[in-house]
C-alpha atoms as a PDB file:
ATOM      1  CA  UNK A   1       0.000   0.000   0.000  1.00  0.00           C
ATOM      2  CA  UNK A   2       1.282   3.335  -1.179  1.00  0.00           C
ATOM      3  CA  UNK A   3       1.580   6.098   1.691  1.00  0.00           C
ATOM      4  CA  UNK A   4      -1.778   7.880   1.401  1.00  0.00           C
ATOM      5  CA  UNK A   5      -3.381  10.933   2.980  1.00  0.00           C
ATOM      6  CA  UNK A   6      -7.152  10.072   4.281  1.00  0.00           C
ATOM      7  CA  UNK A   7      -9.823  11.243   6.447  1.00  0.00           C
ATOM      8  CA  UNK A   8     -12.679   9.643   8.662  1.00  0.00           C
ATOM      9  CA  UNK A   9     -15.436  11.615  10.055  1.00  0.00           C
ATOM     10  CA  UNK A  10     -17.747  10.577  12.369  1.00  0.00           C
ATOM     11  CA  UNK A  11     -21.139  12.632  12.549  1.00  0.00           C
ATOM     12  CA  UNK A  12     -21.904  12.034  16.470  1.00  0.00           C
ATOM     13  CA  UNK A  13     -25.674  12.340  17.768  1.00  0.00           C
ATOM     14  CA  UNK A  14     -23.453  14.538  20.094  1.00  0.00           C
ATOM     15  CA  UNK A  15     -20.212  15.224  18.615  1.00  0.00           C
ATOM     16  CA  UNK A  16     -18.502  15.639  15.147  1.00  0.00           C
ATOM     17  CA  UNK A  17     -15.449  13.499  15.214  1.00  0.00           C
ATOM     18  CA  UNK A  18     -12.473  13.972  12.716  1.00  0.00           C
ATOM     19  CA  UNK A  19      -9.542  11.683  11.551  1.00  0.00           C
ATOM     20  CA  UNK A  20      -7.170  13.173   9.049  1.00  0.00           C
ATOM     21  CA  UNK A  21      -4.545  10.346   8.791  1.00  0.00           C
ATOM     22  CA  UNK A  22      -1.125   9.333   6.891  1.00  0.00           C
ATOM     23  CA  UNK A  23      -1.807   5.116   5.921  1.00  0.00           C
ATOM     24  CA  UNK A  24       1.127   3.177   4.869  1.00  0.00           C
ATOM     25  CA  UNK A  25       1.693  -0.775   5.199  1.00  0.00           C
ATOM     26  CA  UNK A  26       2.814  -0.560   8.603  1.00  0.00           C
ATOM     27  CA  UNK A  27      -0.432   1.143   9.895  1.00  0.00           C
ATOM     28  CA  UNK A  28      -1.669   4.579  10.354  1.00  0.00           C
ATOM     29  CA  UNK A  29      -0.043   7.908  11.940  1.00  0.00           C
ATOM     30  CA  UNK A  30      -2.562  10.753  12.936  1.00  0.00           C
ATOM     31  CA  UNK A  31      -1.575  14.122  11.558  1.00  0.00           C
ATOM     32  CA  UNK A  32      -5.444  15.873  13.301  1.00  0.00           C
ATOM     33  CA  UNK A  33      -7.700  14.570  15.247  1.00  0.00           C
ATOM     34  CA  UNK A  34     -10.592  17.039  16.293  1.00  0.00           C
ATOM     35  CA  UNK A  35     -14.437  16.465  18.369  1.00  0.00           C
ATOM     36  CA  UNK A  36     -16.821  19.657  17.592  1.00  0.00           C
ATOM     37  CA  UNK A  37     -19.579  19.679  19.851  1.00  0.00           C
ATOM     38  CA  UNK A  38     -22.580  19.836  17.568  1.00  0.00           C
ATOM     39  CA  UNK A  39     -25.429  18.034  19.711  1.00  0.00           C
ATOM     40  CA  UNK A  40     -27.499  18.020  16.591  1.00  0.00           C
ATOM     41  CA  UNK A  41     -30.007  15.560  18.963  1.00  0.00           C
ATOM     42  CA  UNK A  42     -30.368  18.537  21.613  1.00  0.00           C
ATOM     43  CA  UNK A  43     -33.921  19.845  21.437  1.00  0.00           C
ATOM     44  CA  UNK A  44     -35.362  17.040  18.942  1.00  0.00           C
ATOM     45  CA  UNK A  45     -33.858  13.665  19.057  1.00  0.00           C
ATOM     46  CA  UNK A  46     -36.714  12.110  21.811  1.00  0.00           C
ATOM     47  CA  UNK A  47     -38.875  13.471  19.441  1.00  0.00           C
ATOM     48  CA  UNK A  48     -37.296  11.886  16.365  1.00  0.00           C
ATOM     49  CA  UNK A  49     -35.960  15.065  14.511  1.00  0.00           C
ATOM     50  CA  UNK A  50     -33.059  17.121  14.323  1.00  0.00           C
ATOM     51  CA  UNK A  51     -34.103  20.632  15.055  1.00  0.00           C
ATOM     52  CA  UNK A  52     -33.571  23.269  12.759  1.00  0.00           C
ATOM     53  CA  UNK A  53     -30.728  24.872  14.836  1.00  0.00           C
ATOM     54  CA  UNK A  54     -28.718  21.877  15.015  1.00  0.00           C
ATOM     55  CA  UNK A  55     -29.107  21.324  11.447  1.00  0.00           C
ATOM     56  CA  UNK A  56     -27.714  24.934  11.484  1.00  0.00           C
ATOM     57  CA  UNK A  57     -24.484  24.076  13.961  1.00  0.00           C
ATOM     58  CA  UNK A  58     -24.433  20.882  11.713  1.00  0.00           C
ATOM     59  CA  UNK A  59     -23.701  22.393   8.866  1.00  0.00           C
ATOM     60  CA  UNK A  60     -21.687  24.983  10.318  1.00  0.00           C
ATOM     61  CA  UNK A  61     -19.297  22.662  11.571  1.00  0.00           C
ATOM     62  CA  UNK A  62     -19.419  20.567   8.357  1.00  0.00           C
ATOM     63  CA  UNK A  63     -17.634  23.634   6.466  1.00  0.00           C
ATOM     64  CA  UNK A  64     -15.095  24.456   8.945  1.00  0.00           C
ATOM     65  CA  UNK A  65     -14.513  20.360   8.402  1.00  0.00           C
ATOM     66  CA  UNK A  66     -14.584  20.660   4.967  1.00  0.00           C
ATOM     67  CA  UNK A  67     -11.799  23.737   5.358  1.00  0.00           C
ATOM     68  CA  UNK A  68      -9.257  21.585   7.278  1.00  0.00           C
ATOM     69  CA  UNK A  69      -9.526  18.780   5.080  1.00  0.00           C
ATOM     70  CA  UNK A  70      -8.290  21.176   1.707  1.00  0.00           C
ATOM     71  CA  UNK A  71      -5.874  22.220   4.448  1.00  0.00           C
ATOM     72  CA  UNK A  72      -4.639  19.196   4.447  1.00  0.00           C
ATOM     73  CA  UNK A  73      -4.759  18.526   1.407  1.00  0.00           C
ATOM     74  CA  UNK A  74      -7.328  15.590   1.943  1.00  0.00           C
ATOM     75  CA  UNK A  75      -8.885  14.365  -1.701  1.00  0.00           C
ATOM     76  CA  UNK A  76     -13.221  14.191  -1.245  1.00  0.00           C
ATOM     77  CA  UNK A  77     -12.302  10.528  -2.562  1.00  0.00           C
ATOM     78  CA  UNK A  78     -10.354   9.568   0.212  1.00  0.00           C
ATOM     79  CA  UNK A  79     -12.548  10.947   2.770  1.00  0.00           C
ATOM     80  CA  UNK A  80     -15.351   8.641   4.617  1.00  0.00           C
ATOM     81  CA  UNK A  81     -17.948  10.216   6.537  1.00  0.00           C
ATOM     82  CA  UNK A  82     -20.348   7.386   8.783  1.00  0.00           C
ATOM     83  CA  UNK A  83     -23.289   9.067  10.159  1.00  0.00           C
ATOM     84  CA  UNK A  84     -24.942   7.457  13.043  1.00  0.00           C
ATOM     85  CA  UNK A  85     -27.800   7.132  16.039  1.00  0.00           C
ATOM     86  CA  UNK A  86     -29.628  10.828  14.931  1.00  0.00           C
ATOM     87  CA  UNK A  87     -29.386  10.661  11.056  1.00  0.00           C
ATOM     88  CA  UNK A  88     -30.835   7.004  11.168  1.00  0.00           C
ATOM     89  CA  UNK A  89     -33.121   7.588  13.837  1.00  0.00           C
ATOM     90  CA  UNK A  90     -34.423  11.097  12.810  1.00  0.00           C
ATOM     91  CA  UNK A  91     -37.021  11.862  10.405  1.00  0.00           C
ATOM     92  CA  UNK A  92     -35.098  14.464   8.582  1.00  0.00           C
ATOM     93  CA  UNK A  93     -31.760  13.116   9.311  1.00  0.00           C
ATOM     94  CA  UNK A  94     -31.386  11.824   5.501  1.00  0.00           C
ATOM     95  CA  UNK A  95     -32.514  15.424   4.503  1.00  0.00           C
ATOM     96  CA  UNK A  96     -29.651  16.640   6.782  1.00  0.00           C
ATOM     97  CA  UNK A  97     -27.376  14.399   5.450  1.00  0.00           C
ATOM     98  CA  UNK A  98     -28.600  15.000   1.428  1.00  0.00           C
ATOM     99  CA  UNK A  99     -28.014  18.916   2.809  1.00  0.00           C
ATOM    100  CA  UNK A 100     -24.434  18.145   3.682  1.00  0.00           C
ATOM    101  CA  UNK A 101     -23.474  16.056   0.415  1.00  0.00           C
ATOM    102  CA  UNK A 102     -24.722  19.064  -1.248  1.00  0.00           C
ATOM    103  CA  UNK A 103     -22.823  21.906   0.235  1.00  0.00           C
ATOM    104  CA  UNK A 104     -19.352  19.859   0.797  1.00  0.00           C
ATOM    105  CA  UNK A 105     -19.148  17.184  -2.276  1.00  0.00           C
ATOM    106  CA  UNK A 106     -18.548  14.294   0.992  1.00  0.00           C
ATOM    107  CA  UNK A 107     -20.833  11.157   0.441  1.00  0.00           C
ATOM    108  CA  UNK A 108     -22.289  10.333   3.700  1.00  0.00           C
ATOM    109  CA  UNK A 109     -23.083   6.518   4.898  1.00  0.00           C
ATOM    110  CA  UNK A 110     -25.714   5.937   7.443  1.00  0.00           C
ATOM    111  CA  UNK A 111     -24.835   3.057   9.463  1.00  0.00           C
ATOM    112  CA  UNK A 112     -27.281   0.633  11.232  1.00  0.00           C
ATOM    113  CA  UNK A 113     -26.184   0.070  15.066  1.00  0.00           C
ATOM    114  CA  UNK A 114     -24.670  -3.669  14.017  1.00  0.00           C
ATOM    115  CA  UNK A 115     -22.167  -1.573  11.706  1.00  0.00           C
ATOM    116  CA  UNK A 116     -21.291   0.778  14.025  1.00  0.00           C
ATOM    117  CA  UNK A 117     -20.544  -2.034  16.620  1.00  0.00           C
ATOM    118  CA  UNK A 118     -18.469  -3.891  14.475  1.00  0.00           C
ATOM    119  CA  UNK A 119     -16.512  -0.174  13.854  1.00  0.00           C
ATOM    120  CA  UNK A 120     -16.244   0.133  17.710  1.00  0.00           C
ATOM    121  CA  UNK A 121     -14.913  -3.400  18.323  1.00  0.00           C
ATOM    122  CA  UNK A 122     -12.560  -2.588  15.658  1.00  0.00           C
ATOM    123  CA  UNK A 123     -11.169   0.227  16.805  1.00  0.00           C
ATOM    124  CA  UNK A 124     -10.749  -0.736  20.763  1.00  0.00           C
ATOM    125  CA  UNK A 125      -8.707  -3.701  19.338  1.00  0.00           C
ATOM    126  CA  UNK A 126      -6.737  -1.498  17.804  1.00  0.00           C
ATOM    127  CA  UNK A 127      -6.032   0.559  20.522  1.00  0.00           C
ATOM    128  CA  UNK A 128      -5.419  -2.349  23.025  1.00  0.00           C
ATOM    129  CA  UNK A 129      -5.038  -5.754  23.503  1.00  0.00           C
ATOM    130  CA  UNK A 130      -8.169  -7.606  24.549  1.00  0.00           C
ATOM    131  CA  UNK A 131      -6.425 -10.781  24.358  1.00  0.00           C
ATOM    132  CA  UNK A 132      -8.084 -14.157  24.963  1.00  0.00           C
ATOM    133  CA  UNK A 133     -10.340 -12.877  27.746  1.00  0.00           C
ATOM    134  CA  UNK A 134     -14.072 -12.460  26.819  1.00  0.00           C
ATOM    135  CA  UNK A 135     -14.600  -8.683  27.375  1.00  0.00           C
ATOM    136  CA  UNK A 136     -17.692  -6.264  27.681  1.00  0.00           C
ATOM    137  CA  UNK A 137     -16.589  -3.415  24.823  1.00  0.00           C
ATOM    138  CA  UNK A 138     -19.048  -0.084  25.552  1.00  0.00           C
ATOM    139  CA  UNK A 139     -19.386   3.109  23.299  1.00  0.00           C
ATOM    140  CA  UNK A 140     -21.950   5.550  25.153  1.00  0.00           C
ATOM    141  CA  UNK A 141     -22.936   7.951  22.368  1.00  0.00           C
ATOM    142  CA  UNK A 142     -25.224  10.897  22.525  1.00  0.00           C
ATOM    143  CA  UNK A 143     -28.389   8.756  20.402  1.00  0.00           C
ATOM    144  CA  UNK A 144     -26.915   5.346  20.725  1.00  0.00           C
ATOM    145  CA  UNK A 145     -24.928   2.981  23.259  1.00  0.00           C
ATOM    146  CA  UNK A 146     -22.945   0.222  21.790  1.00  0.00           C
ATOM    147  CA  UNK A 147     -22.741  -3.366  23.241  1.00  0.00           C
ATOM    148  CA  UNK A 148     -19.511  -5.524  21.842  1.00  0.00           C
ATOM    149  CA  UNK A 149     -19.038  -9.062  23.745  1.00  0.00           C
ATOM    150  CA  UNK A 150     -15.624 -10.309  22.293  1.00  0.00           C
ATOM    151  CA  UNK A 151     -12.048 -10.896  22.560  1.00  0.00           C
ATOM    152  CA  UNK A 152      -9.340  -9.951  20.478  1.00  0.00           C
ATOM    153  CA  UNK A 153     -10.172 -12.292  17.541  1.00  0.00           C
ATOM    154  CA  UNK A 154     -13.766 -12.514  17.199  1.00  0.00           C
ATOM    155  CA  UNK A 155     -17.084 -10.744  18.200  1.00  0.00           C
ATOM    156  CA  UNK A 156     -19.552 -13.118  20.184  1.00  0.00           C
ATOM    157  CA  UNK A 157     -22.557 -10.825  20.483  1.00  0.00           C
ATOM    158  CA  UNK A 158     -22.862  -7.230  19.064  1.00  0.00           C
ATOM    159  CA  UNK A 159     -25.764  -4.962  20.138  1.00  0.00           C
ATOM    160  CA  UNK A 160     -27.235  -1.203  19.493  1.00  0.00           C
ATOM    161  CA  UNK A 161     -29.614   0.312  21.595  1.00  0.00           C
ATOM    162  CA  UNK A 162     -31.059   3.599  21.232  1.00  0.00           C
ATOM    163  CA  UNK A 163     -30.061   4.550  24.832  1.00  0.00           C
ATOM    164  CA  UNK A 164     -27.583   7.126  24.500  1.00  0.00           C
ATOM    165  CA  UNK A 165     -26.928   9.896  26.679  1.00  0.00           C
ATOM    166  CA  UNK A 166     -29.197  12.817  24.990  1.00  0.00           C
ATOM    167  CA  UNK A 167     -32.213  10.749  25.133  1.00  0.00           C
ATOM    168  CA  UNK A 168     -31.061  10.093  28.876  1.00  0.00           C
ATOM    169  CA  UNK A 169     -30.803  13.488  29.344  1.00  0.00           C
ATOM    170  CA  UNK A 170     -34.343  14.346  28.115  1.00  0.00           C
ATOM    171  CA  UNK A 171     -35.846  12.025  29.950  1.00  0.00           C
ATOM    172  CA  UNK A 172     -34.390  11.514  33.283  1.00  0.00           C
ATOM    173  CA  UNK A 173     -32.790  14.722  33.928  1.00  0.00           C
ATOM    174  CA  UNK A 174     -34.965  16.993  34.900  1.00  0.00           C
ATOM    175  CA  UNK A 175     -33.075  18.939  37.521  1.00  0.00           C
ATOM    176  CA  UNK A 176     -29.127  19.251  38.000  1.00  0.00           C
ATOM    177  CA  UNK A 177     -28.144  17.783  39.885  1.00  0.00           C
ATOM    178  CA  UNK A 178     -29.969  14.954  39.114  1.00  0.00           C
ATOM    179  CA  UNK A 179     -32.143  13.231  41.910  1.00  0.00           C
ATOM    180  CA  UNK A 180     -32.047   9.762  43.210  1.00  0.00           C
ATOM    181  CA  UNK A 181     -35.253   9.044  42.529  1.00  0.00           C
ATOM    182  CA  UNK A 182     -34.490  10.271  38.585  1.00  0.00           C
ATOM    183  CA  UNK A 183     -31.195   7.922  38.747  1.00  0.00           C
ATOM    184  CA  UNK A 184     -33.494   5.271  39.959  1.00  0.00           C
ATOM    185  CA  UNK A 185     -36.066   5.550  37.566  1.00  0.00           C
ATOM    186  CA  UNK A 186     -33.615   5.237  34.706  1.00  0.00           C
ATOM    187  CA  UNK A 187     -32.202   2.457  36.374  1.00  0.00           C
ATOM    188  CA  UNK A 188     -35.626   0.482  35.789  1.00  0.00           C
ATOM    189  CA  UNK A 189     -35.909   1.790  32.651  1.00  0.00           C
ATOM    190  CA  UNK A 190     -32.628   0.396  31.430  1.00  0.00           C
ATOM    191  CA  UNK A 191     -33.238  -2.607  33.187  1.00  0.00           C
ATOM    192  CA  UNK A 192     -36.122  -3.004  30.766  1.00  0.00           C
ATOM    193  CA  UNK A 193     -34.357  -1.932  28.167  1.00  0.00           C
ATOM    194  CA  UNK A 194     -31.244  -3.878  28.482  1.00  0.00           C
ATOM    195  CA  UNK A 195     -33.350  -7.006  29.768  1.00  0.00           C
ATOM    196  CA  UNK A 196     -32.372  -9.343  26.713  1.00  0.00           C
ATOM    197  CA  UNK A 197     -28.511  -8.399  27.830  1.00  0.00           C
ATOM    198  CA  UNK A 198     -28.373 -10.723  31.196  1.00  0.00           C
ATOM    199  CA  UNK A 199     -28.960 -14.290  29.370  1.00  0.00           C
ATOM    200  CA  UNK A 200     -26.251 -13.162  26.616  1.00  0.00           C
ATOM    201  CA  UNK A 201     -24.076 -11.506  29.996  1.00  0.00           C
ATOM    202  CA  UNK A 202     -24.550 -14.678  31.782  1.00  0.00           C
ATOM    203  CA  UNK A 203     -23.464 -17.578  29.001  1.00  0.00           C
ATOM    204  CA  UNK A 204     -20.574 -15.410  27.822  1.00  0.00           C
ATOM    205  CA  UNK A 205     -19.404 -14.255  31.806  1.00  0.00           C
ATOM    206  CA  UNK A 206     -17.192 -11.157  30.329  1.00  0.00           C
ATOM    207  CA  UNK A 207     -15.637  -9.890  33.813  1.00  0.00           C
ATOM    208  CA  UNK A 208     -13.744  -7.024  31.980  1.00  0.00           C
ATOM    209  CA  UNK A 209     -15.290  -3.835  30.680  1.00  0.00           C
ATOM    210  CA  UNK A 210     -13.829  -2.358  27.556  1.00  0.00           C
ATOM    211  CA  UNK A 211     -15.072   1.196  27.220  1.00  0.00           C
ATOM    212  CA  UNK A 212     -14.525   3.440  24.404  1.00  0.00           C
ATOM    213  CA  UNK A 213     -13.692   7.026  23.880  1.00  0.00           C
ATOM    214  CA  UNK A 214     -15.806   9.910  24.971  1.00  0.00           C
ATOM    215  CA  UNK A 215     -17.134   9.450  28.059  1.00  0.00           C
ATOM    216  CA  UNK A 216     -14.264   6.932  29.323  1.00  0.00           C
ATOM    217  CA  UNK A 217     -11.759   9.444  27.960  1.00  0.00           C
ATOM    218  CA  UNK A 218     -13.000  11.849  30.801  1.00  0.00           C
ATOM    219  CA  UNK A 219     -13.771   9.378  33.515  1.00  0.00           C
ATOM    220  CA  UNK A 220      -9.421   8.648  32.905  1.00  0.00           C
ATOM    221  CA  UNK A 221      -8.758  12.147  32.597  1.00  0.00           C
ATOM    222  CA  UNK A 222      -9.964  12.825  35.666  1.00  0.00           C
ATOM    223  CA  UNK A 223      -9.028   9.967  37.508  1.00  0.00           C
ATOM    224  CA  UNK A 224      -5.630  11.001  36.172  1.00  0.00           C
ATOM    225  CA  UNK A 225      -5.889  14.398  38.227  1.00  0.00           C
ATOM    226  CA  UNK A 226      -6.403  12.336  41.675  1.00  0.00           C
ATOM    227  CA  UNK A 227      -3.105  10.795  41.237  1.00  0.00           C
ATOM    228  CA  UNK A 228       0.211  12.505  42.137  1.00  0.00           C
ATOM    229  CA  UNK A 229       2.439  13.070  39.224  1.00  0.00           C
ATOM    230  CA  UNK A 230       4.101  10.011  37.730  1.00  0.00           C
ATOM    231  CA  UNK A 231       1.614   7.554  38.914  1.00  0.00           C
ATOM    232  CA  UNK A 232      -0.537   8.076  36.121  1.00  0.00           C
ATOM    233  CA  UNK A 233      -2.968   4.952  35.580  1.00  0.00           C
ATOM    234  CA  UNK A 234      -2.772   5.931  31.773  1.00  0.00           C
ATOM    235  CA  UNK A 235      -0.460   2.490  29.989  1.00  0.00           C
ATOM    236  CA  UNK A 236      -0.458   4.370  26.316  1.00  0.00           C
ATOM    237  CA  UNK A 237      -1.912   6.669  24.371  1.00  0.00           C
ATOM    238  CA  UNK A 238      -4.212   4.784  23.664  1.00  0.00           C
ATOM    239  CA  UNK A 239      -4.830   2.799  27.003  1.00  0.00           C
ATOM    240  CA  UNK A 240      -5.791   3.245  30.426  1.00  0.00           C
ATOM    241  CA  UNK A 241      -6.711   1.585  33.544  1.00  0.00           C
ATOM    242  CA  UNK A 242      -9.531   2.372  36.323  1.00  0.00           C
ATOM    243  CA  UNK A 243     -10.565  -0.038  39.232  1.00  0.00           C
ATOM    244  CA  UNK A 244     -14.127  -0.357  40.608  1.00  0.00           C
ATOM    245  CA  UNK A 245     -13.008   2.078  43.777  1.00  0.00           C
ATOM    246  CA  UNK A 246     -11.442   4.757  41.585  1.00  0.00           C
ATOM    247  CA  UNK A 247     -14.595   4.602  39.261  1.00  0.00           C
ATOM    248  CA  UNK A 248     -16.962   4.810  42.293  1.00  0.00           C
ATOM    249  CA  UNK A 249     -14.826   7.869  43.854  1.00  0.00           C
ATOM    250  CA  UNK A 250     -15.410   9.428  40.520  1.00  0.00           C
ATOM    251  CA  UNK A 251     -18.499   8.735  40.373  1.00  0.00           C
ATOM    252  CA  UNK A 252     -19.805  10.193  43.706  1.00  0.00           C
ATOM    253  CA  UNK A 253     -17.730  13.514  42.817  1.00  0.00           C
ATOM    254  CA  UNK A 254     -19.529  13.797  39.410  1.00  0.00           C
ATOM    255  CA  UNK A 255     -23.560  12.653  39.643  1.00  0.00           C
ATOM    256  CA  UNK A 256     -24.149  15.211  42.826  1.00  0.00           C
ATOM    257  CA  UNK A 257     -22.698  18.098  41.968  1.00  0.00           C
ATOM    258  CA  UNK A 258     -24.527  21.016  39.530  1.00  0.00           C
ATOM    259  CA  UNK A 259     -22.714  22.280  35.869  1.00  0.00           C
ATOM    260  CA  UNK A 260     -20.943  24.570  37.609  1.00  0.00           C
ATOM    261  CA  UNK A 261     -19.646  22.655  40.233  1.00  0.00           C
ATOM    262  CA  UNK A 262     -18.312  19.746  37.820  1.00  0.00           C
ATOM    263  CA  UNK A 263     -17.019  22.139  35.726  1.00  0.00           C
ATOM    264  CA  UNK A 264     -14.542  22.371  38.586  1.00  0.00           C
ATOM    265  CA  UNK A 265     -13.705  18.720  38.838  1.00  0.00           C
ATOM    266  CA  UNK A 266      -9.801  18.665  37.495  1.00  0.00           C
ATOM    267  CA  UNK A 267      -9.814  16.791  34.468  1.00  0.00           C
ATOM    268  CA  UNK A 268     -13.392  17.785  33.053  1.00  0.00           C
ATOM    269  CA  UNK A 269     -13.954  19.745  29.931  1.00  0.00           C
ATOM    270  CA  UNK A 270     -16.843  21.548  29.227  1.00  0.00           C
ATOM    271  CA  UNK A 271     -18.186  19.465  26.248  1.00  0.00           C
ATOM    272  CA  UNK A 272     -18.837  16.247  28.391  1.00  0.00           C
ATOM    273  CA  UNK A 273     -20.120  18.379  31.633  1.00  0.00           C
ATOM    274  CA  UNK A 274     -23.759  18.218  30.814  1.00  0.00           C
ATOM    275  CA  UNK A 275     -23.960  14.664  29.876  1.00  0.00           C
ATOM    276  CA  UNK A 276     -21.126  13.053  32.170  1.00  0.00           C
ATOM    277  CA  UNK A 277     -23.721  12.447  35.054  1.00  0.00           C
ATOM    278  CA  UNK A 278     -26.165  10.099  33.279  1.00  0.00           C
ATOM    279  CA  UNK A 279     -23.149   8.334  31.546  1.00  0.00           C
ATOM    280  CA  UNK A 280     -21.593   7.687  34.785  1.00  0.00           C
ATOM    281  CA  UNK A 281     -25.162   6.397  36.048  1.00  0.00           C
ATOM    282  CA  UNK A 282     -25.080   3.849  33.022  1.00  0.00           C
ATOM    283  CA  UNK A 283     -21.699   2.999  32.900  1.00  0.00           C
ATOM    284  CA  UNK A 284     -22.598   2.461  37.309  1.00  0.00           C
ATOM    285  CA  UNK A 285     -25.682   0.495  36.364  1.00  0.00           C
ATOM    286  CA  UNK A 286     -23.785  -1.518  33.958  1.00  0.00           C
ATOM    287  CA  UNK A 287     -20.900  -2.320  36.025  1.00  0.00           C
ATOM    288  CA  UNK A 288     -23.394  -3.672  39.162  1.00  0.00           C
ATOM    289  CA  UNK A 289     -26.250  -5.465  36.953  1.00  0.00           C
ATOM    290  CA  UNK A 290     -23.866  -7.654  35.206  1.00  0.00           C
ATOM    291  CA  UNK A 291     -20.787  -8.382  38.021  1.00  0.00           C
ATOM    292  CA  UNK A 292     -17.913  -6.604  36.131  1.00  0.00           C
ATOM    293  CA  UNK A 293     -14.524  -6.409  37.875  1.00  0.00           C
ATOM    294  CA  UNK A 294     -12.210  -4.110  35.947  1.00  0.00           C
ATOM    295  CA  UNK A 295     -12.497  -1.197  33.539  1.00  0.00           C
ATOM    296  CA  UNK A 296     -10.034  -1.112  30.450  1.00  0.00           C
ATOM    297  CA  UNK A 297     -10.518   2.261  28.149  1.00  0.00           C
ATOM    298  CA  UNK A 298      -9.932   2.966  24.841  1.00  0.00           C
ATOM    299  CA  UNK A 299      -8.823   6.389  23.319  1.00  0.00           C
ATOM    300  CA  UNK A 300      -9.766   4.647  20.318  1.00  0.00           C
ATOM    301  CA  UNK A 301     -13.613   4.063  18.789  1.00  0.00           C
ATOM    302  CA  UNK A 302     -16.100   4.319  16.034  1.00  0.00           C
ATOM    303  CA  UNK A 303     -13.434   6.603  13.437  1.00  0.00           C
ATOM    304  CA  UNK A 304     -10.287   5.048  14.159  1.00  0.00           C
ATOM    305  CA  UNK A 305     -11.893   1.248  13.905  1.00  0.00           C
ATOM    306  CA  UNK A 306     -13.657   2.558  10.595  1.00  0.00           C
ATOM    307  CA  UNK A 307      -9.884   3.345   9.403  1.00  0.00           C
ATOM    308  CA  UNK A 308      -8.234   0.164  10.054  1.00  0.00           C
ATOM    309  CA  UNK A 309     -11.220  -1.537   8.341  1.00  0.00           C
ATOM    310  CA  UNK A 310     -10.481   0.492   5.297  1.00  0.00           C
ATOM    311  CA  UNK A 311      -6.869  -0.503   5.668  1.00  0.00           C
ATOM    312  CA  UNK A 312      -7.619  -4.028   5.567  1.00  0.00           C
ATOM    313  CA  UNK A 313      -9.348  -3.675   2.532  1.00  0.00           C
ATOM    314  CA  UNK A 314      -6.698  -1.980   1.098  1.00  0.00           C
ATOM    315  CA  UNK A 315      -8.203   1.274   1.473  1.00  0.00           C
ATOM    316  CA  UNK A 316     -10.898   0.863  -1.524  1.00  0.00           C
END
């Protein structure tokens, strides 16, 4: 394979995700990696549409993408942009994406949840080694949350529910903080949403959860910050560590605290402050309802595992 110059995008219920990549044979180097905070499902996704300022935003963003990528000198042909949970979810998310093919030349592929799975599982085994040991892999996205059973060579069981943390937002956050009766009524309603999980959780036994990007990129961030200097729990760039008492810790300083106040946790950035508490409920609920013993994170997800897909197939 020739050394190319390529570009993933990932168009986020929540976030706009950007790859701009050099591939050769021996793998790929990032040149620009960027997340634009678009929540084009604020407002509309619970309703099924993507309101008309997020379109706006959407598009917005779009262009200032489409201006790095002739930066970069990034050919429309070598650029893949996956759309997800809100453009196959919302009524006029095809509209939205028709809009964006128009104004930018980029063709846009809206992938079912199995695809997107198979994307995430590919990109967390990128990032680490699962190894032999059956592992839960977990991408909590702002329309979707992806389920991966698997180890490093094969998927087991692959799931997408339409749980992600925007629709949690609308419908179990209704003051900030959030109450305990709120965080217990959205534990009963992913109990029943998640109920076909615990058979699949119980033949396969994964006792290690994978979790990917986003949200798991600020749990270790600031997890990170509690640690003095050099004992950082980070093993790579694109690896990291958290047991059950550090994630509980971070936990209890995250879900009772207003926007303000976790805005003021070391380690948090404003982008994930609004939806951090009912990710950290789920990732909670997730890690008691099915017995998990140890948290892995990837820095790597959905773009990234889209990439070395690509590369596999020799880029076509």
């Amino acid at each position: 394979m020739l050394q190319q110059r390529v570009a993933v995008i990932d168009l986020g219920t929540n976030t706009f995700h950007v790859l701009i990549a050099e591939v050769s044979e021996l793998g790929f180097q990032k040149l620009y990696s960027e997340k634009i905070p678009v929540r084009i499902g604020q407002g509309g996704i619970s309703e099924g549409m993507i309101t008309e300022e997020a379109q706006e935003r959407a598009l917005e963003a779009i262009t200032n993408i489409h201006q790095t990528l002739q930066q970069y000198k990034v050919p429309n042909n070598k650029t893949w942009v996956v759309a997800t949970s809100a453009f196959r979810s919302a009524k006029n998310g095809k509209a939205l994406a028709e809009e964006i093919e128009k104004q930018t030349g980029f063709s846009i592929q809206i992938i079912n949840g199995d695809k997107e799975a198979e994307y995430i599982y590919q990109g967390a085994k990128t990032a680490l080694d699962i190894g032999n040991t059956t592992s839960l892999i977990m991408d909590i996205g702002g329309g979707s949350v992806e389920f991966i059973i698997a180890n490093q060579k094969k998927i087991f069981w692959k799931k997408s529910f339409e749980i992600g943390g925007q629709r949690l937002m609308d419908q179990f956050m209704r003051t900030d903080p959030i109450t305990e009766l709120d965080i217990q009524r959205m534990n009963i309603f992913l109990e029943e949403k998640l109920w076909g999980m615990s058979e699949v959780m119980f033949n396969y036994s994964p006792k290690v959860l994978v979790g990917c990007s986003g949200t798991f990129d600020t749990l270790a961030e600031i997890n990170d910050k509690r640690y003095p200097e050099g004992e950082s729990l980070r093993l790579s760039s694109t690896e990291a560590e958290m047991d059950l008492d550090d994630f509980h810790e971070v936990y209890q300083a995250l879900v009772w605290k207003n926007r303000d106040q976790r805005l003021k946790v070391p380690g948090m950035i404003e982008m994930r402050a609004d939806m951090i508490v009912v990710a950290v409920c789920l990732v909670r609920f997730v890690l008691d309802r099915y017995d998990l013993d140890r948290i892995r994170m990837s820095t790597y997800s959905l773009k990234e595992g889209f990439l070395s897909k690509k590369m596999e197939e020799d880029l076509d």
